[in-house]
C-alpha atoms as a PDB file:
ATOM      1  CA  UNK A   1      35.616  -0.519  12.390  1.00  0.00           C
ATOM      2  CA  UNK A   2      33.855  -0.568   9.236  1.00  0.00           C
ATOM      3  CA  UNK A   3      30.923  -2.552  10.269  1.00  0.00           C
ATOM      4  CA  UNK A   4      30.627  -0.275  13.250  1.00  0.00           C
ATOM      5  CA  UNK A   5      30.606   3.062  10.867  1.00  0.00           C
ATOM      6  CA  UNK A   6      27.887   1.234   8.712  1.00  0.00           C
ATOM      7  CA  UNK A   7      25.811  -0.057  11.909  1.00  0.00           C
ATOM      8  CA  UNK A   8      25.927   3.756  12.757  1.00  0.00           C
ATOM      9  CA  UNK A   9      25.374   5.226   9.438  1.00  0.00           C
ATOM     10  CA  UNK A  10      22.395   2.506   9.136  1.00  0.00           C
ATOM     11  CA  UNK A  11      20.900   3.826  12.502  1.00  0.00           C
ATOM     12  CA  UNK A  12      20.906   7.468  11.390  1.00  0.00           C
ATOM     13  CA  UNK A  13      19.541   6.850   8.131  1.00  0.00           C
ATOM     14  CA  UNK A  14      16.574   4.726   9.709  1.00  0.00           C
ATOM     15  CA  UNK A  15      15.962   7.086  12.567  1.00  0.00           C
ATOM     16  CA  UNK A  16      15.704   9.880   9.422  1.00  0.00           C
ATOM     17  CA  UNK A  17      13.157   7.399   7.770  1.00  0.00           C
ATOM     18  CA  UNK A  18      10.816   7.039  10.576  1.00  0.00           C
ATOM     19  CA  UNK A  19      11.331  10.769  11.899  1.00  0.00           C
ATOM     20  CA  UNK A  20      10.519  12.152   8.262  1.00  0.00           C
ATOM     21  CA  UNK A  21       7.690   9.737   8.199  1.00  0.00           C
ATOM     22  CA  UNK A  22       9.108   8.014   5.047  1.00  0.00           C
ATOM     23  CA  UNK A  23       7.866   4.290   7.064  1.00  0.00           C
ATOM     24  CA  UNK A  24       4.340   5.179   6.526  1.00  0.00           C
ATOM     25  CA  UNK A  25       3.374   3.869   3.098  1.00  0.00           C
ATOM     26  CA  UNK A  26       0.081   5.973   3.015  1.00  0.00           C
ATOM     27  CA  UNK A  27       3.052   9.069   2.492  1.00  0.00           C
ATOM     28  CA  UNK A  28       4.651   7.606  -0.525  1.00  0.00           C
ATOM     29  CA  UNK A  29       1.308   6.474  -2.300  1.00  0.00           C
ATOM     30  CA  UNK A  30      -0.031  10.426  -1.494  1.00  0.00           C
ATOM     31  CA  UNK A  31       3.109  11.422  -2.612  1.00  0.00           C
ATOM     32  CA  UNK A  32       2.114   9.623  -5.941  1.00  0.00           C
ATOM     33  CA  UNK A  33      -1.579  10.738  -6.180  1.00  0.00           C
ATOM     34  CA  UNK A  34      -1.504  13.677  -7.841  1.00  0.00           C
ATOM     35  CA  UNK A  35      -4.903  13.660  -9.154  1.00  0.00           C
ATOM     36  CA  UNK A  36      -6.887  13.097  -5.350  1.00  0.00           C
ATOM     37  CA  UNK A  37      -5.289  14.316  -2.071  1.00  0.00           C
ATOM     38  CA  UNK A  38      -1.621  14.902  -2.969  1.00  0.00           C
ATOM     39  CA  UNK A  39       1.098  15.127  -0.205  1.00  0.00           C
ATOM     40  CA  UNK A  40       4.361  17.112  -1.291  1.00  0.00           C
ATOM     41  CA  UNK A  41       6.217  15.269   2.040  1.00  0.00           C
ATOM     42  CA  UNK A  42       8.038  12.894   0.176  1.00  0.00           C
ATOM     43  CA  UNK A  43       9.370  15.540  -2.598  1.00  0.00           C
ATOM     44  CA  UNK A  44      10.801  17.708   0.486  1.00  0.00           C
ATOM     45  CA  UNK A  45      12.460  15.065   1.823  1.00  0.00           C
ATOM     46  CA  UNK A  46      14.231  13.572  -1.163  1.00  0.00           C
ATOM     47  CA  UNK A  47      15.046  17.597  -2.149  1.00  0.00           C
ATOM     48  CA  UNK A  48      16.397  18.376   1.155  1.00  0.00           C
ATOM     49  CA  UNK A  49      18.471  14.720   0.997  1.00  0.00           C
ATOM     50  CA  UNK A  50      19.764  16.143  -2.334  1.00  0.00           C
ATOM     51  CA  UNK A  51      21.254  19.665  -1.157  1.00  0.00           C
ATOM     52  CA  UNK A  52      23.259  17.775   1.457  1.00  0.00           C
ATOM     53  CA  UNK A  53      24.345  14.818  -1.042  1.00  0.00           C
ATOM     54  CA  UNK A  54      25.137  16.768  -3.989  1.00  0.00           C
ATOM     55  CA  UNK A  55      27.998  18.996  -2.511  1.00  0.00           C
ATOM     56  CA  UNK A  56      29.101  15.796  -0.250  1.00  0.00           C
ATOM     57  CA  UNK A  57      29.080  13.817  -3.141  1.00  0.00           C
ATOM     58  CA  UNK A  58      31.696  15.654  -5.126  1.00  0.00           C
ATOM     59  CA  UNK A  59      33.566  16.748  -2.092  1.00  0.00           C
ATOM     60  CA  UNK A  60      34.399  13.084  -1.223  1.00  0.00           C
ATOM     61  CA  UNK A  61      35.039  12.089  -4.684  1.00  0.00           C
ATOM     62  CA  UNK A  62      38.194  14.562  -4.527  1.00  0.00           C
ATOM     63  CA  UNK A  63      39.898  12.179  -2.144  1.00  0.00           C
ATOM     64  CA  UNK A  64      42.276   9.264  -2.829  1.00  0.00           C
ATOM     65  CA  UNK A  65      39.804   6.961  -1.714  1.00  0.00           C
ATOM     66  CA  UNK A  66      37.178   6.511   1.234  1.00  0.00           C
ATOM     67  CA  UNK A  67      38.179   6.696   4.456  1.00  0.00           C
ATOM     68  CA  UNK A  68      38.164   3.387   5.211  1.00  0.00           C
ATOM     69  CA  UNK A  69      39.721   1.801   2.855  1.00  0.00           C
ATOM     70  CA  UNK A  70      39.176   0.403  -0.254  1.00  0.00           C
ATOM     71  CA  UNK A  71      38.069   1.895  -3.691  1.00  0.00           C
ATOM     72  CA  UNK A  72      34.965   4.300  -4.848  1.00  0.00           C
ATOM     73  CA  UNK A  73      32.390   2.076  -6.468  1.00  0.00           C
ATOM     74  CA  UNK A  74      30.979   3.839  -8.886  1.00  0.00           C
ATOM     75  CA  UNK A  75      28.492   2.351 -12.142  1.00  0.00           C
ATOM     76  CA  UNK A  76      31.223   2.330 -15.193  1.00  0.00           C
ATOM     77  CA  UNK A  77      28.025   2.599 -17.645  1.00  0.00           C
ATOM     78  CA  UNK A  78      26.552   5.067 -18.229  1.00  0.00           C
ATOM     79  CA  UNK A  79      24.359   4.121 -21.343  1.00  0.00           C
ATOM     80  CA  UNK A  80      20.414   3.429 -21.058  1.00  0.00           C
ATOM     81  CA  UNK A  81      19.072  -0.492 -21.737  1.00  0.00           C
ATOM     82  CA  UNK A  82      16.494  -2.232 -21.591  1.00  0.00           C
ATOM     83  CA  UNK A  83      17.289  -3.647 -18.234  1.00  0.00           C
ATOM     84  CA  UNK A  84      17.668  -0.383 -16.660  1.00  0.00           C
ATOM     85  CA  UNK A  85      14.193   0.642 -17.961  1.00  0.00           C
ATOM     86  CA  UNK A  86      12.713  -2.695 -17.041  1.00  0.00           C
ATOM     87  CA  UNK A  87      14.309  -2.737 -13.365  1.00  0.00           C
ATOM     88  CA  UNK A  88      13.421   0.410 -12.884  1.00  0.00           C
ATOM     89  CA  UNK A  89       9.712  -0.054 -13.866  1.00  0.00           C
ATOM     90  CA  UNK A  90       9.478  -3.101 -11.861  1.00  0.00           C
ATOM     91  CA  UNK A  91      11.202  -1.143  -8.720  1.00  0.00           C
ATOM     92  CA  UNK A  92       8.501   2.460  -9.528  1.00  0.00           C
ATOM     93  CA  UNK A  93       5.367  -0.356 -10.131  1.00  0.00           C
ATOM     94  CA  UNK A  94       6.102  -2.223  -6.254  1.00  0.00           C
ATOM     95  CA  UNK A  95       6.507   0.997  -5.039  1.00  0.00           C
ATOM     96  CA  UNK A  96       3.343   2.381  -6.470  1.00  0.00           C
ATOM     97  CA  UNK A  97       1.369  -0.389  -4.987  1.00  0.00           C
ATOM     98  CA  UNK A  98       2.813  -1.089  -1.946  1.00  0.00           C
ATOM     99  CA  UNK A  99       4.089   2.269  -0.574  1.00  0.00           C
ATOM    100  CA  UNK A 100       7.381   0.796   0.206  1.00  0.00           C
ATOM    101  CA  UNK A 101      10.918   0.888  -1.204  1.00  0.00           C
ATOM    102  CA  UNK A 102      13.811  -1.057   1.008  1.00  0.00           C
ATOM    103  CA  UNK A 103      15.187   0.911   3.246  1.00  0.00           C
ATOM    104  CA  UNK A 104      11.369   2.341   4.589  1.00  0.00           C
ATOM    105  CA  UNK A 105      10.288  -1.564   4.484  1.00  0.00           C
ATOM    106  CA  UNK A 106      13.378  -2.715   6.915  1.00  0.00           C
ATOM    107  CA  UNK A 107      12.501   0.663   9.107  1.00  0.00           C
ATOM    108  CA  UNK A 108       8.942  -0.446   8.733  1.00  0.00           C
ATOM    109  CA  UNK A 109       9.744  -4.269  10.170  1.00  0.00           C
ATOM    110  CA  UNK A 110       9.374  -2.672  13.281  1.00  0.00           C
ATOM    111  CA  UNK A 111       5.378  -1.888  13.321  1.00  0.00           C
ATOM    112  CA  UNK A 112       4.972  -5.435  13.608  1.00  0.00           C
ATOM    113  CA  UNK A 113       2.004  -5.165  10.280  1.00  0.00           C
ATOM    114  CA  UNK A 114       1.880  -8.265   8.695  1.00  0.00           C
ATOM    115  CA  UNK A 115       2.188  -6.498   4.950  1.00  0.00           C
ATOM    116  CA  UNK A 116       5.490  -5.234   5.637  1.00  0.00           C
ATOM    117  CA  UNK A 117       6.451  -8.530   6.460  1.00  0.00           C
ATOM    118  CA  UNK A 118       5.526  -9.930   3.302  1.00  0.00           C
ATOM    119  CA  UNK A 119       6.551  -6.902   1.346  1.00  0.00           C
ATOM    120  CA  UNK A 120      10.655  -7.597   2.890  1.00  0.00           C
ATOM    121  CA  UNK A 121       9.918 -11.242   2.069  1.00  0.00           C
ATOM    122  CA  UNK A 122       9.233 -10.742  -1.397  1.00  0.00           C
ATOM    123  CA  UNK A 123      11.708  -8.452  -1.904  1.00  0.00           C
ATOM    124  CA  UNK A 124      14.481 -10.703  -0.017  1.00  0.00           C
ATOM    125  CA  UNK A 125      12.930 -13.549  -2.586  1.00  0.00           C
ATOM    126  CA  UNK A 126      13.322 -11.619  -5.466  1.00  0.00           C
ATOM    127  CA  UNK A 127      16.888 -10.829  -4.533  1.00  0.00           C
ATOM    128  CA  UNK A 128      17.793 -14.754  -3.948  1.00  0.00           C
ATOM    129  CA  UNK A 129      16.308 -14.848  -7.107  1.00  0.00           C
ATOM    130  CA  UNK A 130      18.737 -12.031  -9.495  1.00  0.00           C
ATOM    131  CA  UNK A 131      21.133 -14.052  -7.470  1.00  0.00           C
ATOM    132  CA  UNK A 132      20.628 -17.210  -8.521  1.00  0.00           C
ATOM    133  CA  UNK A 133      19.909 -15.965 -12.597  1.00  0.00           C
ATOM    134  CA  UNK A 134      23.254 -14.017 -12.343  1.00  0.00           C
ATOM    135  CA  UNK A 135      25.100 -16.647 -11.232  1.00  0.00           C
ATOM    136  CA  UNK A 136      23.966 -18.977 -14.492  1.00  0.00           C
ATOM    137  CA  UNK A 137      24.872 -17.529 -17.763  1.00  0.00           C
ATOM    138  CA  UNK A 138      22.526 -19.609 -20.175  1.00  0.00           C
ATOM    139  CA  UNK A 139      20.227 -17.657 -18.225  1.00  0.00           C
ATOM    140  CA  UNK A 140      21.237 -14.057 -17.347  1.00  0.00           C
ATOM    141  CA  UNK A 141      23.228 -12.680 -20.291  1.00  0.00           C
ATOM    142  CA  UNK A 142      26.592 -11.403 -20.059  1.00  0.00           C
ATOM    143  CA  UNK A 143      25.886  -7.957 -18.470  1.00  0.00           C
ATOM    144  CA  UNK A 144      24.174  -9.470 -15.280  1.00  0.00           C
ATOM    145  CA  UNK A 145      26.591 -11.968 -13.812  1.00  0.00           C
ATOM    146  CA  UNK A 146      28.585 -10.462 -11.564  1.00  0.00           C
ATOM    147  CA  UNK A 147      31.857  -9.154 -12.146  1.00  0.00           C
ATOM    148  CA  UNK A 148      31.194  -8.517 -15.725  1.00  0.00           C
ATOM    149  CA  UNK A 149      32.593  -5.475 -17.360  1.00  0.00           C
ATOM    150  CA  UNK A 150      35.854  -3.737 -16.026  1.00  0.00           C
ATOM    151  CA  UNK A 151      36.842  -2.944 -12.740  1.00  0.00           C
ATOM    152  CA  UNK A 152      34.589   0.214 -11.457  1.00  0.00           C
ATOM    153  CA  UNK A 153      36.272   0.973  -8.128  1.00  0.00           C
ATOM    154  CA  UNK A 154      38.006   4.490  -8.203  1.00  0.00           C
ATOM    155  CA  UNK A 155      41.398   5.384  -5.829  1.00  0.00           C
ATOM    156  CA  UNK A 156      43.402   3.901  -3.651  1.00  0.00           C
ATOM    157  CA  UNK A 157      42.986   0.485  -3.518  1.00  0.00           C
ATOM    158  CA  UNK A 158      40.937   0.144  -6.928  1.00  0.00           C
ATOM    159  CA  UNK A 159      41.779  -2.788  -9.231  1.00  0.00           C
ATOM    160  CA  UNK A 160      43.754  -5.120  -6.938  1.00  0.00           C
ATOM    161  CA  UNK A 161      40.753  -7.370  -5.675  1.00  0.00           C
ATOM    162  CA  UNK A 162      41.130  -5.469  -2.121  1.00  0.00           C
ATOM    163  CA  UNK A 163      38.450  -6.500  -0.054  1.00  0.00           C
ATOM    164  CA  UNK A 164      37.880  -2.562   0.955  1.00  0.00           C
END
């Protein structure tokens, strides 16, 4: 059921992607010049996404536990480092230039450009790649492996190693 609910959820959130136009990297890169021909698309969108995940956000938060199953993931820091700033430049730089963040870039798989193609493939890479560095700690530190820290699941279910 729960890969059904995400298939769904998936659908809905792509279909709002390509409806809102948020597929077309020439929005995001207008969205970000705001010294030429600025286009204030991409702040509506993200401020109308916030006034229905704000309230939903702490309403859900109130239960036990999803309704699926599980636990609440939720980050357990809450402190700024210099990986957070660094990952987060790195993500705002390949958006910059290439118009794209992931979700838009899977939506965008289906205009058949050849760019978006590399742009998933070089994201996919770089993800095989945190993988691989988290997975050896002479090389990622102990805040990157996975499974470091504490436990951050939340309600029913949290802590036991439930699958969710």
């Amino acid at each position: 059921m729960r890969i059904v609910v995400a298939l769904i959820s998936g659908v809905i959130f792509g279909l709002g992607l390509a409806i809102s136009g948020m597929a077309n990297p020439a929005k995001v890169v207008g969205f970000l010049d705001f010294f030429g021909d600025w286009d204030p698309t991409l702040a509506l969108v993200m401020g109308g996404a916030l006034l229905v995940a704000i309230p939903a956000f702490r309403l859900i938060l109130r239960r036990e536990g999803p309704v699926l199953g599980g636990g609440f993931d939720l980050p357990a820091r809450r402190d700024i480092d210099g990986r957070l700033v660094g990952g987060a430049a790195l993500f705002g730089l390949g958006w910059g230039i290439s118009g794209f963040c992931p979700g838009p870039a899977v939506v965008a798989l289906s205009s058949g450009v050849g760019a978006v193609f590399v742009f998933v493939g070089a994201m996919v890479a770089g993800m095989a790649l945190y993988s691989l560095v988290a997975q050896r700690p002479e090389l990622a530190g102990e805040g990157l492996r996975p499974g470091a820290g504490k436990d951050t699941r939340v309600g029913r279910g949290a802590g036991n190693g439930a699958a969710g």
